[in-house]
PDB file of N, CA and C in Angstrom:
ATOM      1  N   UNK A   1      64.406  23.037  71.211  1.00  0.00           N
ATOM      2  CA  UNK A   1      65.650  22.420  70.787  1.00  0.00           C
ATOM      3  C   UNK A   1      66.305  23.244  69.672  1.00  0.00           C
ATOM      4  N   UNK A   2      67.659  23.561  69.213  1.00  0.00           N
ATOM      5  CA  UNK A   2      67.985  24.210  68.775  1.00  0.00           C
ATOM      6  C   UNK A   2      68.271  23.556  67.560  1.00  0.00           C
ATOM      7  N   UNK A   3      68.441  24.278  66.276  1.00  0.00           N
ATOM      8  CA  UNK A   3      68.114  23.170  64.574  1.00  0.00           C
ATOM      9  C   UNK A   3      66.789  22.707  64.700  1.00  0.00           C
ATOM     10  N   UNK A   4      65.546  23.210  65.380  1.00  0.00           N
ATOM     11  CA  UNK A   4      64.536  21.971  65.217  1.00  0.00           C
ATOM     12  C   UNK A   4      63.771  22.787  64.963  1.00  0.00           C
ATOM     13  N   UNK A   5      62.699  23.016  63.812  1.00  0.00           N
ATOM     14  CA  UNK A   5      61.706  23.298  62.758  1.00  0.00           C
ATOM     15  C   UNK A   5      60.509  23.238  63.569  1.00  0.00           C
ATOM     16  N   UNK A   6      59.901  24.062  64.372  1.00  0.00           N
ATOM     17  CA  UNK A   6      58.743  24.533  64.694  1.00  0.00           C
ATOM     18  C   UNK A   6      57.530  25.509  64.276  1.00  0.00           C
ATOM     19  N   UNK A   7      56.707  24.239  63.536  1.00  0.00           N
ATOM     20  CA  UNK A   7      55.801  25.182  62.846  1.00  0.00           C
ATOM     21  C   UNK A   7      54.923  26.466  64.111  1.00  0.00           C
ATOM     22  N   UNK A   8      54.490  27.279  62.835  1.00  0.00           N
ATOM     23  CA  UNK A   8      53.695  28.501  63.676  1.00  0.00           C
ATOM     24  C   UNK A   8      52.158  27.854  63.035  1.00  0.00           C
ATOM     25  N   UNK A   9      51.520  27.705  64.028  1.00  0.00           N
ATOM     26  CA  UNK A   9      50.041  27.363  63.745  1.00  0.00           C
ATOM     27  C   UNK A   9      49.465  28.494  63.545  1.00  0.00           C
ATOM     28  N   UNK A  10      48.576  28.300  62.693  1.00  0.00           N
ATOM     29  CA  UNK A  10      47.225  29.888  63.063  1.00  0.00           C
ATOM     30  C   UNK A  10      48.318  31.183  62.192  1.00  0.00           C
ATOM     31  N   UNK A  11      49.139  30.777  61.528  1.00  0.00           N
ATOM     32  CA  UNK A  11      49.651  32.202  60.452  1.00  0.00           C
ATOM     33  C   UNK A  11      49.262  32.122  59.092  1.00  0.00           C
ATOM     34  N   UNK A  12      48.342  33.140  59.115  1.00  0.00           N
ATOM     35  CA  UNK A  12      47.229  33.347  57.869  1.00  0.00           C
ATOM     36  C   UNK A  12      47.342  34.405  56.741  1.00  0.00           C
ATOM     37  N   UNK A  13      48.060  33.943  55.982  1.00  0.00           N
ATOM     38  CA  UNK A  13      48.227  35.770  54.696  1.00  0.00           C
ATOM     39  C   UNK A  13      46.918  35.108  53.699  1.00  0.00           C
ATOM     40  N   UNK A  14      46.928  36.552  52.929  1.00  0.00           N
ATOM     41  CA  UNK A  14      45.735  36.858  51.898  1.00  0.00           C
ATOM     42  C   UNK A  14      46.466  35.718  50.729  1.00  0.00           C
ATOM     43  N   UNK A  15      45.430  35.649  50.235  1.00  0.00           N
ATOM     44  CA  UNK A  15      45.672  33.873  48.938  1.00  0.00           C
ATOM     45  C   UNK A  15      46.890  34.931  48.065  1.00  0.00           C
ATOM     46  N   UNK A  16      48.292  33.905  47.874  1.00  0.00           N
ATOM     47  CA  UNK A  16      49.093  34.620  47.009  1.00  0.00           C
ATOM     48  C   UNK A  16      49.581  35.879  47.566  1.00  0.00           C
ATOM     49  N   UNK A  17      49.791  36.473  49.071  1.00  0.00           N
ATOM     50  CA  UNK A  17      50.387  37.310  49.269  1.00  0.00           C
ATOM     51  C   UNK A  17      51.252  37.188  50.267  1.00  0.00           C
ATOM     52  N   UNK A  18      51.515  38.273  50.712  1.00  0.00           N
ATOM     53  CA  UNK A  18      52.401  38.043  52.002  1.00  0.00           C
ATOM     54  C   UNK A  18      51.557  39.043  53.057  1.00  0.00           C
ATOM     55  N   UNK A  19      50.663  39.628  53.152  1.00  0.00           N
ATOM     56  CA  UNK A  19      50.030  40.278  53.898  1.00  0.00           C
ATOM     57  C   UNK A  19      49.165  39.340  55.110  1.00  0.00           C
ATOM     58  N   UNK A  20      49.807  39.465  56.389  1.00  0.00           N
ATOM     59  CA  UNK A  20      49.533  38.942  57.551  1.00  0.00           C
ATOM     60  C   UNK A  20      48.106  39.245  57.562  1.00  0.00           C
ATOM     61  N   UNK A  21      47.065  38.472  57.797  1.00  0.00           N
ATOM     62  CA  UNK A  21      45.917  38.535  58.672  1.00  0.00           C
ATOM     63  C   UNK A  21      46.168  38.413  59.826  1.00  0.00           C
ATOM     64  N   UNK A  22      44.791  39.197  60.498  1.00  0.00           N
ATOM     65  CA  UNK A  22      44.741  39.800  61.642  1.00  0.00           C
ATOM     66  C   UNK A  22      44.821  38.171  62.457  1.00  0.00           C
ATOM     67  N   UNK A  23      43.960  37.416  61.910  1.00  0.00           N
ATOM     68  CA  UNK A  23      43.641  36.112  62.677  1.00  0.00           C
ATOM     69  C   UNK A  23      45.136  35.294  63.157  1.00  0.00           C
ATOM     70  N   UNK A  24      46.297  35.641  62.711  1.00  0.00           N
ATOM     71  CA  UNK A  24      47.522  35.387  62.744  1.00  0.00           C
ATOM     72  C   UNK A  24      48.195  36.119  64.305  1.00  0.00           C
ATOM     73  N   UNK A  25      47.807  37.187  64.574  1.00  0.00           N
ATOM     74  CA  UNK A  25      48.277  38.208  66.033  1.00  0.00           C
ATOM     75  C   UNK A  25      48.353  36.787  66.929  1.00  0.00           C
ATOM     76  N   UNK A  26      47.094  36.446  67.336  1.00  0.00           N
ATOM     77  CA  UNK A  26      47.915  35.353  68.483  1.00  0.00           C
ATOM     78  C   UNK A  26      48.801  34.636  68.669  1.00  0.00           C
ATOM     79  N   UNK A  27      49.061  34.048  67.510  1.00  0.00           N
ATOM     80  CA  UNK A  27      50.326  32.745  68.048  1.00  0.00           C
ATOM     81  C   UNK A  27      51.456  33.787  67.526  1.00  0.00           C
ATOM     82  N   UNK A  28      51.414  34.962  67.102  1.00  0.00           N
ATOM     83  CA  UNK A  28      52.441  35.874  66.681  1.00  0.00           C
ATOM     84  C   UNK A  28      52.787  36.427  68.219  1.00  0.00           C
ATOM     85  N   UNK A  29      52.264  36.619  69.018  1.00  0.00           N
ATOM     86  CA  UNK A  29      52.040  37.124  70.251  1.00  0.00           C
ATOM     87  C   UNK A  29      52.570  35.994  71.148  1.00  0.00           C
ATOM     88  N   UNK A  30      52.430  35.006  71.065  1.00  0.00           N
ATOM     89  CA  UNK A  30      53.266  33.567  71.518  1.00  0.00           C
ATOM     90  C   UNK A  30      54.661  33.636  71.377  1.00  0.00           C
ATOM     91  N   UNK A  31      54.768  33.651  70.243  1.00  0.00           N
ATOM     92  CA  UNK A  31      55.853  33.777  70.070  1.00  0.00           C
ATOM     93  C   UNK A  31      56.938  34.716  70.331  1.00  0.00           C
ATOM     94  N   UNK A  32      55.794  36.284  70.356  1.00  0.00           N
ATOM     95  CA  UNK A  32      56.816  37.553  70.997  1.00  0.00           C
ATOM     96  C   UNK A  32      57.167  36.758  72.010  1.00  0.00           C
ATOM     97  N   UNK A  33      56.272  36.469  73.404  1.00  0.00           N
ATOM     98  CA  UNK A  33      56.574  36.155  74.992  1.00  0.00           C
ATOM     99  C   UNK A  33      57.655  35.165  75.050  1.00  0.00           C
ATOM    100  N   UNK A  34      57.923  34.387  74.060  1.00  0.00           N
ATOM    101  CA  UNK A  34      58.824  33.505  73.889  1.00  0.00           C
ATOM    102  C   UNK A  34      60.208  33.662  73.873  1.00  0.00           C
ATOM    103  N   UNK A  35      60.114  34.649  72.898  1.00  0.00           N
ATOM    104  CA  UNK A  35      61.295  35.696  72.587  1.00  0.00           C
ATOM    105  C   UNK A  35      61.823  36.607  73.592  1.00  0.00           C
ATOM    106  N   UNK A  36      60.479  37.138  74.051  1.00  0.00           N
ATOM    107  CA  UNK A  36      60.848  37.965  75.414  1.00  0.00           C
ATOM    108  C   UNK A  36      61.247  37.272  76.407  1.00  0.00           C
ATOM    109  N   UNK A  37      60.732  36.066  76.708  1.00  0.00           N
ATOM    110  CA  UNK A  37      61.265  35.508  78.024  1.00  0.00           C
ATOM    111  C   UNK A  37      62.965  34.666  77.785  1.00  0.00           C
ATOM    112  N   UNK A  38      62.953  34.544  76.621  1.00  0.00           N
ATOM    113  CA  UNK A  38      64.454  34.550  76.968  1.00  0.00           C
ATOM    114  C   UNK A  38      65.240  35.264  75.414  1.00  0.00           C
ATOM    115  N   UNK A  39      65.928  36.340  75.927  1.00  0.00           N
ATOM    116  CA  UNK A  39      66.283  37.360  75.404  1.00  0.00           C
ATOM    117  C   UNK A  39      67.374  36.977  74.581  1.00  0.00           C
ATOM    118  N   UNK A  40      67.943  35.667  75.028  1.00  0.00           N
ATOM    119  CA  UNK A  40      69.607  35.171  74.249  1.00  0.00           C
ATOM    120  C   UNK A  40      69.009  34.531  72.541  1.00  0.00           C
ATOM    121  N   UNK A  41      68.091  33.892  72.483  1.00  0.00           N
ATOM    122  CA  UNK A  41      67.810  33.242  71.458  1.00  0.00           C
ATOM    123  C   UNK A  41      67.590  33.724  70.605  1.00  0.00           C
ATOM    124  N   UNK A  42      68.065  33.294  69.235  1.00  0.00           N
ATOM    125  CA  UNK A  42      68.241  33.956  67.830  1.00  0.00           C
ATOM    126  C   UNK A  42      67.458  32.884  66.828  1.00  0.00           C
ATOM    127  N   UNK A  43      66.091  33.253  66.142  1.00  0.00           N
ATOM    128  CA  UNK A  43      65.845  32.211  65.126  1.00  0.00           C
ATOM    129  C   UNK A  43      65.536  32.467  63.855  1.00  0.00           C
ATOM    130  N   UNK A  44      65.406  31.422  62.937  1.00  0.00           N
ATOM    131  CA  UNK A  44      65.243  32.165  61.579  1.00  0.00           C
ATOM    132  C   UNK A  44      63.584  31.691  61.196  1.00  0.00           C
ATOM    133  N   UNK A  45      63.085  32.317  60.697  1.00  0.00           N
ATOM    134  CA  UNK A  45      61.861  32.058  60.203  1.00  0.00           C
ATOM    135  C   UNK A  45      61.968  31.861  58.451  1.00  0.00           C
ATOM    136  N   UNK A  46      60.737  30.633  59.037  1.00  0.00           N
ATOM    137  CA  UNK A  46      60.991  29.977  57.170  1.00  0.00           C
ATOM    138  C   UNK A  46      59.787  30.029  56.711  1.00  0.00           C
ATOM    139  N   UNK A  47      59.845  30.481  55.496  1.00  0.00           N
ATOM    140  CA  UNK A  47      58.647  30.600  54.634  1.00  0.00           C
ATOM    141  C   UNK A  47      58.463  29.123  53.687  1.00  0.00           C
ATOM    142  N   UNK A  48      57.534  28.463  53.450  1.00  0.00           N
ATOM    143  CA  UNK A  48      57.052  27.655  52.466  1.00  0.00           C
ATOM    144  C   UNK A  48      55.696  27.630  52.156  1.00  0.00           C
ATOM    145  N   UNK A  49      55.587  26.933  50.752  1.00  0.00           N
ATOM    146  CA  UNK A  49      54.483  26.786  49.780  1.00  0.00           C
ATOM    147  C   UNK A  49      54.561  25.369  49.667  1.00  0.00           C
ATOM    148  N   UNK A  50      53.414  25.480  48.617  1.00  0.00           N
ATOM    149  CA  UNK A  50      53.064  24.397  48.326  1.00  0.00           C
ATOM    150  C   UNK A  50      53.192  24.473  46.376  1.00  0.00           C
ATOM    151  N   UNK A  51      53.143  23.718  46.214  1.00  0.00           N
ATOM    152  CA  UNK A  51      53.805  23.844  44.548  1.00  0.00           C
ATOM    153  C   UNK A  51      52.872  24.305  43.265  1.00  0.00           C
ATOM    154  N   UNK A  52      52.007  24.645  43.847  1.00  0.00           N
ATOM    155  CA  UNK A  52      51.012  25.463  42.711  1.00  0.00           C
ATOM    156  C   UNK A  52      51.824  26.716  42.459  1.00  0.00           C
ATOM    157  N   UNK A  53      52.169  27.307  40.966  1.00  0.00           N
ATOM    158  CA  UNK A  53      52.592  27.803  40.493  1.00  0.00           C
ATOM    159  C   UNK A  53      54.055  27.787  39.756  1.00  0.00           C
ATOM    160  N   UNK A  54      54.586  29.024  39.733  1.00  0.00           N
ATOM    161  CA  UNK A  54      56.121  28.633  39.383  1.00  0.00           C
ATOM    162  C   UNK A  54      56.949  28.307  40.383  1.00  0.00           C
ATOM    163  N   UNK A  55      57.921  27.947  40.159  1.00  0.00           N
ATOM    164  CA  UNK A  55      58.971  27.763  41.298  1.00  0.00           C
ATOM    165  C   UNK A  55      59.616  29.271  41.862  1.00  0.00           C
ATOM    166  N   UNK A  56      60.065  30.096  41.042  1.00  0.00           N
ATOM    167  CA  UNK A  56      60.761  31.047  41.329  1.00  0.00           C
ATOM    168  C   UNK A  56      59.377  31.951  42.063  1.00  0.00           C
ATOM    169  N   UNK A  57      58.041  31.544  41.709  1.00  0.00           N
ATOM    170  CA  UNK A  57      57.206  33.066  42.329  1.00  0.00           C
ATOM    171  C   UNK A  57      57.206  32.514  43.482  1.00  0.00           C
ATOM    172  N   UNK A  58      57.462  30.866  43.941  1.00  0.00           N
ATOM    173  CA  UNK A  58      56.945  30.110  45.062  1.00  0.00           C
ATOM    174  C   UNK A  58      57.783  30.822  45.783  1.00  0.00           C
ATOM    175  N   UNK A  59      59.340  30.851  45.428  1.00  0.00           N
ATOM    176  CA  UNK A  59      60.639  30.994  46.240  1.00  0.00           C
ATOM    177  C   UNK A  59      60.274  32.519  46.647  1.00  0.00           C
ATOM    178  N   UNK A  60      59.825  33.228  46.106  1.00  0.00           N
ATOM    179  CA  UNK A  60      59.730  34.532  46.538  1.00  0.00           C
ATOM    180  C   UNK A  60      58.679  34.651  47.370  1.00  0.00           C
ATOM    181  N   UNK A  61      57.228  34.200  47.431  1.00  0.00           N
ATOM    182  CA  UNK A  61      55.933  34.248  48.061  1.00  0.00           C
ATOM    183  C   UNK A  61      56.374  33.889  49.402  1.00  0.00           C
ATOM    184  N   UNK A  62      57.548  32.840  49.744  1.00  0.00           N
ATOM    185  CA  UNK A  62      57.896  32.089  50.583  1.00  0.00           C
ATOM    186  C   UNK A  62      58.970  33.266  51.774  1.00  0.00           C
ATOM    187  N   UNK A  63      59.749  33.505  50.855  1.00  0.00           N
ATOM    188  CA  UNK A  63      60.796  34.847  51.568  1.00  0.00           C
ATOM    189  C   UNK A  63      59.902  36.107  52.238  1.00  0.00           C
ATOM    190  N   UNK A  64      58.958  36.298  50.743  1.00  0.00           N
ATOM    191  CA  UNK A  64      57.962  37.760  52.043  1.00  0.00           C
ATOM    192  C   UNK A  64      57.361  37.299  52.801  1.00  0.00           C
ATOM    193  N   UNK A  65      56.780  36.293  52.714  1.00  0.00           N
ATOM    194  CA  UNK A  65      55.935  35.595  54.228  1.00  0.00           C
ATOM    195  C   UNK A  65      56.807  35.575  55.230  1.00  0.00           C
ATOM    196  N   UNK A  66      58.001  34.935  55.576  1.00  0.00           N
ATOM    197  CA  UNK A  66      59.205  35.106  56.285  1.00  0.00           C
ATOM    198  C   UNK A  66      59.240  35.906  56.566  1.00  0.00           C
ATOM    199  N   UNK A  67      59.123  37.398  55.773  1.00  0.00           N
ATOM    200  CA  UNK A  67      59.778  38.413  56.093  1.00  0.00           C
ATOM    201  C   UNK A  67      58.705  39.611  56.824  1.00  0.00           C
ATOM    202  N   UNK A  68      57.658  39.228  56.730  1.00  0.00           N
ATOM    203  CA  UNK A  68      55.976  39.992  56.996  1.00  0.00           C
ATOM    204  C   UNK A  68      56.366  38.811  58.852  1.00  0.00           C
ATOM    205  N   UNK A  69      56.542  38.627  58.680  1.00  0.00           N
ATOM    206  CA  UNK A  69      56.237  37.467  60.186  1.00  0.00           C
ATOM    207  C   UNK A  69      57.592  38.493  60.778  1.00  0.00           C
ATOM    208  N   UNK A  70      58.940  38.119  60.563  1.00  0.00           N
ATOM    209  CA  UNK A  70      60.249  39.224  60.965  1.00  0.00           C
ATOM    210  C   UNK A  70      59.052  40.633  61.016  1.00  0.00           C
ATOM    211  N   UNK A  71      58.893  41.086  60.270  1.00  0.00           N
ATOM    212  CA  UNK A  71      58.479  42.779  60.514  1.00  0.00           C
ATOM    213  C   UNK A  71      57.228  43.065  61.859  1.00  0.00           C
ATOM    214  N   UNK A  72      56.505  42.048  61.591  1.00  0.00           N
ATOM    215  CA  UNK A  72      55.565  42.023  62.854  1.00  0.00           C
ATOM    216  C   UNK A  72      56.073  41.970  64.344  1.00  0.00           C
ATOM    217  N   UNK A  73      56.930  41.259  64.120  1.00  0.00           N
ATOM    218  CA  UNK A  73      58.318  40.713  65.420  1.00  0.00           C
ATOM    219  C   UNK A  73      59.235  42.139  65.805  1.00  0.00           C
ATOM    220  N   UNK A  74      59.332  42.807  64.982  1.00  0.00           N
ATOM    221  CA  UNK A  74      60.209  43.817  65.120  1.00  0.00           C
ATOM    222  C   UNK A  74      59.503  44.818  65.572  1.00  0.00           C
ATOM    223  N   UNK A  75      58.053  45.226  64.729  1.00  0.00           N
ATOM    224  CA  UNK A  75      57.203  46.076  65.187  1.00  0.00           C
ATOM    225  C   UNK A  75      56.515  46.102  66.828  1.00  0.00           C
ATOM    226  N   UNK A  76      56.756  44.529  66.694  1.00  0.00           N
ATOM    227  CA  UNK A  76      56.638  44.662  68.568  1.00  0.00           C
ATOM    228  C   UNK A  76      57.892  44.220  69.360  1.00  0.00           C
ATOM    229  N   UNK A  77      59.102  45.140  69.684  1.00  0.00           N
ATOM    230  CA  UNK A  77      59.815  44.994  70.663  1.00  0.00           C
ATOM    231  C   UNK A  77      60.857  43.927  70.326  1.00  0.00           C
ATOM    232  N   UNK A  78      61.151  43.244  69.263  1.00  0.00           N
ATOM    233  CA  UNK A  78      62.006  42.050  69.050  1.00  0.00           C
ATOM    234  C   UNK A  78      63.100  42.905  68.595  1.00  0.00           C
ATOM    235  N   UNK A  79      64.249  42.237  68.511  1.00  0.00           N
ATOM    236  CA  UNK A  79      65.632  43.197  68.077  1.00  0.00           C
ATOM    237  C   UNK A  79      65.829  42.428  66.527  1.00  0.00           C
ATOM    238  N   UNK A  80      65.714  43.195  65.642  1.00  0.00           N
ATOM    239  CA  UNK A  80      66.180  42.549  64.374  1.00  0.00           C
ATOM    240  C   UNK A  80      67.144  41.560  64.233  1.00  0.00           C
ATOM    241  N   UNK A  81      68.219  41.892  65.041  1.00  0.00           N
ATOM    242  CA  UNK A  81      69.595  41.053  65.022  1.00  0.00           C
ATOM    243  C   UNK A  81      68.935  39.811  65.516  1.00  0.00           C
ATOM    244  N   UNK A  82      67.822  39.470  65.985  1.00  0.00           N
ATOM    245  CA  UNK A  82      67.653  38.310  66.644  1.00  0.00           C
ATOM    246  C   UNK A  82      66.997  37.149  65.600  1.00  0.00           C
ATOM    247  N   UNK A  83      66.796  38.154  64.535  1.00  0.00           N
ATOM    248  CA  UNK A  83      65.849  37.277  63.579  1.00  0.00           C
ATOM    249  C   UNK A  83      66.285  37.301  62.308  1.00  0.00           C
ATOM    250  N   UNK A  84      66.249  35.617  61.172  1.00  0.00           N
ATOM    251  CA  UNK A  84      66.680  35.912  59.844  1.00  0.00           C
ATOM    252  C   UNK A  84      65.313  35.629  59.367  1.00  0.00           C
ATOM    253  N   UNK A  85      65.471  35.689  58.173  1.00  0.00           N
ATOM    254  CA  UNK A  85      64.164  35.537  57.283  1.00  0.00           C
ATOM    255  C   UNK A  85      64.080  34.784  55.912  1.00  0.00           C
ATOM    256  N   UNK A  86      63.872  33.798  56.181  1.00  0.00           N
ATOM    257  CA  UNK A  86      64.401  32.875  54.723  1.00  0.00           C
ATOM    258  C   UNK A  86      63.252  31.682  54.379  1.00  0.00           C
ATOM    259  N   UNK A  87      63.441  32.140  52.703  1.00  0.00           N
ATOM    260  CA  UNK A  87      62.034  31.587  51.899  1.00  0.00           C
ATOM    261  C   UNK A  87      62.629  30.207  51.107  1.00  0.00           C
ATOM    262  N   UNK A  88      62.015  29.480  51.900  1.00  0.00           N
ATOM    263  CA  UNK A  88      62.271  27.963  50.799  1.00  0.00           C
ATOM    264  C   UNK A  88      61.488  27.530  49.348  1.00  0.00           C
ATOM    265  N   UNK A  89      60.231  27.948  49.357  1.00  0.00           N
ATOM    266  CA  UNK A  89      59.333  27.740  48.609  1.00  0.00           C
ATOM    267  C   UNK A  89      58.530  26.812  48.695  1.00  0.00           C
ATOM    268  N   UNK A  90      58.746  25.861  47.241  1.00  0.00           N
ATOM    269  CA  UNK A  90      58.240  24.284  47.840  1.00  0.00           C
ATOM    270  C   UNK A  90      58.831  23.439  47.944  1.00  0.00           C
ATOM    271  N   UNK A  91      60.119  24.143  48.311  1.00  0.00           N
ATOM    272  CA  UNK A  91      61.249  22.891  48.371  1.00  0.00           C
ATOM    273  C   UNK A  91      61.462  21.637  49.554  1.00  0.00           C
ATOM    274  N   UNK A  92      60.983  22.365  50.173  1.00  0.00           N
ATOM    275  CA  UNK A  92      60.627  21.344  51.781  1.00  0.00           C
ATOM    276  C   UNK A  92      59.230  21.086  52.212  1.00  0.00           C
ATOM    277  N   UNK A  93      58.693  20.396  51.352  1.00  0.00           N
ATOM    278  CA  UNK A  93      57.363  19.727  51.746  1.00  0.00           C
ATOM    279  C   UNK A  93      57.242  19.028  52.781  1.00  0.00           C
ATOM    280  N   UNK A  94      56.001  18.950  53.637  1.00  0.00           N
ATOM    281  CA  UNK A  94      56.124  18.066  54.871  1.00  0.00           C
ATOM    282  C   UNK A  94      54.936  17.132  54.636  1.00  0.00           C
ATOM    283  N   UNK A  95      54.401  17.450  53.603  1.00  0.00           N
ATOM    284  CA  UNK A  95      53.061  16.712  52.745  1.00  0.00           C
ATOM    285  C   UNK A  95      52.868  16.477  51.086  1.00  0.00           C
ATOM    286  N   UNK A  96      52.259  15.627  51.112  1.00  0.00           N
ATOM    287  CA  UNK A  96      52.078  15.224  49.831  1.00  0.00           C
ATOM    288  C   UNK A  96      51.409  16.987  49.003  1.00  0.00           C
ATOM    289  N   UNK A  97      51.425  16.930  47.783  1.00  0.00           N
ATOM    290  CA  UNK A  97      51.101  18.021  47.400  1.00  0.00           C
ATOM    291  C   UNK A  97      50.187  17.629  46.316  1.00  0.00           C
ATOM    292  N   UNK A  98      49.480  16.596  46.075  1.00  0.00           N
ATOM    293  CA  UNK A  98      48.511  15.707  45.417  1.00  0.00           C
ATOM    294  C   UNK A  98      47.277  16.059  46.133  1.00  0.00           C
ATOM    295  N   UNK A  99      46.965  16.460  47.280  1.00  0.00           N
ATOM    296  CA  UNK A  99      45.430  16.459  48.321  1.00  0.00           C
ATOM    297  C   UNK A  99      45.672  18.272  48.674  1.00  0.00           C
ATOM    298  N   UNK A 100      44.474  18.134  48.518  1.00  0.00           N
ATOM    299  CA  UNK A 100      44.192  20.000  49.008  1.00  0.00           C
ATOM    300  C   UNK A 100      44.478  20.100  50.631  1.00  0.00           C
ATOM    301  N   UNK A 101      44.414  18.873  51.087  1.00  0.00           N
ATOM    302  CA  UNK A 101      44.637  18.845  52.913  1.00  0.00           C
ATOM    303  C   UNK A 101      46.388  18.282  52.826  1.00  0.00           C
ATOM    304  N   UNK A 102      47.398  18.176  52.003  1.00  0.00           N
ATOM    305  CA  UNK A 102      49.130  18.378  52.244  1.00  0.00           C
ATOM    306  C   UNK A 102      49.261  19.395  51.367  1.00  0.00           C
ATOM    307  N   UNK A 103      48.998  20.141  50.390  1.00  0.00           N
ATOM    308  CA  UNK A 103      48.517  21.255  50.076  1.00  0.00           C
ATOM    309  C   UNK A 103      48.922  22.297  51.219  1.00  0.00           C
ATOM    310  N   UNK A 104      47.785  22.022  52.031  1.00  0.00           N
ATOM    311  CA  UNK A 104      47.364  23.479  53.681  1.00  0.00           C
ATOM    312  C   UNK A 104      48.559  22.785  54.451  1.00  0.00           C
ATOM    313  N   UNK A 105      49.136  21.742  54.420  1.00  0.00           N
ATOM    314  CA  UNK A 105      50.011  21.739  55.765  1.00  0.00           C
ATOM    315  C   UNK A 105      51.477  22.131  54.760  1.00  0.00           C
ATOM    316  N   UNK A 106      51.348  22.438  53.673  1.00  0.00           N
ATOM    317  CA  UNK A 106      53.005  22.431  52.665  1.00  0.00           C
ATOM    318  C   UNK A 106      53.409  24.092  53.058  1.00  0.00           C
ATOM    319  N   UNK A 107      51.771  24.914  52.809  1.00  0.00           N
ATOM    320  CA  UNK A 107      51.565  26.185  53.267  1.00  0.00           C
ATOM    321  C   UNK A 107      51.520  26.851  54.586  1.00  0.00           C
ATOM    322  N   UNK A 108      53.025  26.991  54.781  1.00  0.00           N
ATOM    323  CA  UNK A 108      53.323  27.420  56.571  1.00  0.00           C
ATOM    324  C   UNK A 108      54.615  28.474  56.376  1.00  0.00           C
ATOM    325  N   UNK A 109      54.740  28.802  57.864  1.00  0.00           N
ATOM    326  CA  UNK A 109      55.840  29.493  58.122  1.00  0.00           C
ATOM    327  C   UNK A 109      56.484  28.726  59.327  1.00  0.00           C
ATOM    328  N   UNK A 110      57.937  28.494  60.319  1.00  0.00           N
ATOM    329  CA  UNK A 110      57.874  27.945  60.656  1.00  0.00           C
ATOM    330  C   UNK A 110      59.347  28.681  61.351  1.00  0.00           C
ATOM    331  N   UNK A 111      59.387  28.248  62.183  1.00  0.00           N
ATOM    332  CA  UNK A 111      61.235  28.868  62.994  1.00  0.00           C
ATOM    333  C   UNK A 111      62.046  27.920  63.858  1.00  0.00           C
ATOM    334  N   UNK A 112      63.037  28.137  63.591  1.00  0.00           N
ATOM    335  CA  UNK A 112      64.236  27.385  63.925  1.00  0.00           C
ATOM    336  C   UNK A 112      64.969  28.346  65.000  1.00  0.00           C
ATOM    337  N   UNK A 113      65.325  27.176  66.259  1.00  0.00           N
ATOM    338  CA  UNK A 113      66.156  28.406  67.026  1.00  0.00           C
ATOM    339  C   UNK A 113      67.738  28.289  66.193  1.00  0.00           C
ATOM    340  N   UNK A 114      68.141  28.929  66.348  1.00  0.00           N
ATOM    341  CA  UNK A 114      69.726  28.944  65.985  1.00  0.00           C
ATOM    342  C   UNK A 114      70.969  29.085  67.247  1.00  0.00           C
ATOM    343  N   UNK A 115      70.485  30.006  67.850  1.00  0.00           N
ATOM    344  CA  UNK A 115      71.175  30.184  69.081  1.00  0.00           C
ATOM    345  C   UNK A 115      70.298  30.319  70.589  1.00  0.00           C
ATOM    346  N   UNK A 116      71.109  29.964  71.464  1.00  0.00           N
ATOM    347  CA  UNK A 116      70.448  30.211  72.638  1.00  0.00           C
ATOM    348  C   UNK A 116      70.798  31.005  73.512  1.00  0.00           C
TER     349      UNK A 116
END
């Protein structure tokens, strides 16, 4: 559906970075075929945290994750123009941020189609 917030399961960076683990390739790989099978669709990928720390390092931790997920996408066959890259931080929680388990679900990346 297009406007509708689909998390990426299974996308794993190093604690505090933006560096993709390897354990992340599959559903990254989902998502290429996705992309590949229909070539019109344009989405943005969103970075969020969870609120441990500052706000401004959140907002940034949040944008390179976004943007490490875009570069992986590009590195395999995706057309840049097809993809934005934008870091919320912890501004859009989908969990409490009181429990170490809404914590792990606050900590995602997630994409929106925009166009079809």
């Amino acid at each position: 559906e297009k406007n509708e917030a689909i998390r990426l399961n299974n996308i794993f960076f190093e604690f505090g970075k933006s560096t993709l683990k390897t354990e992340s390739y599959p559903e990254l790989k989902r998502l290429i075929k996705l992309l590949s099978d229909n070539p019109t669709i344009t989405i943005e990928l969103s970075g969020h945290t969870d609120n441990v720390g500052a706000d401004a390092d959140n907002l940034t931790l949040s944008q390179n994750r976004a943007a490490a997920v875009v570069d992986y996408l590009t590195q395999n066959g995706i057309k840049a123009n097809r993809l934005v890259a934008k870091g919320y931080g912890e501004t859009l929680p989908v969990a409490t941020n009181e429990t170490e388990e809404g914590k792990q679900l606050n900590r995602r990346v997630s994409f929106t189609v925009k166009n079809m």
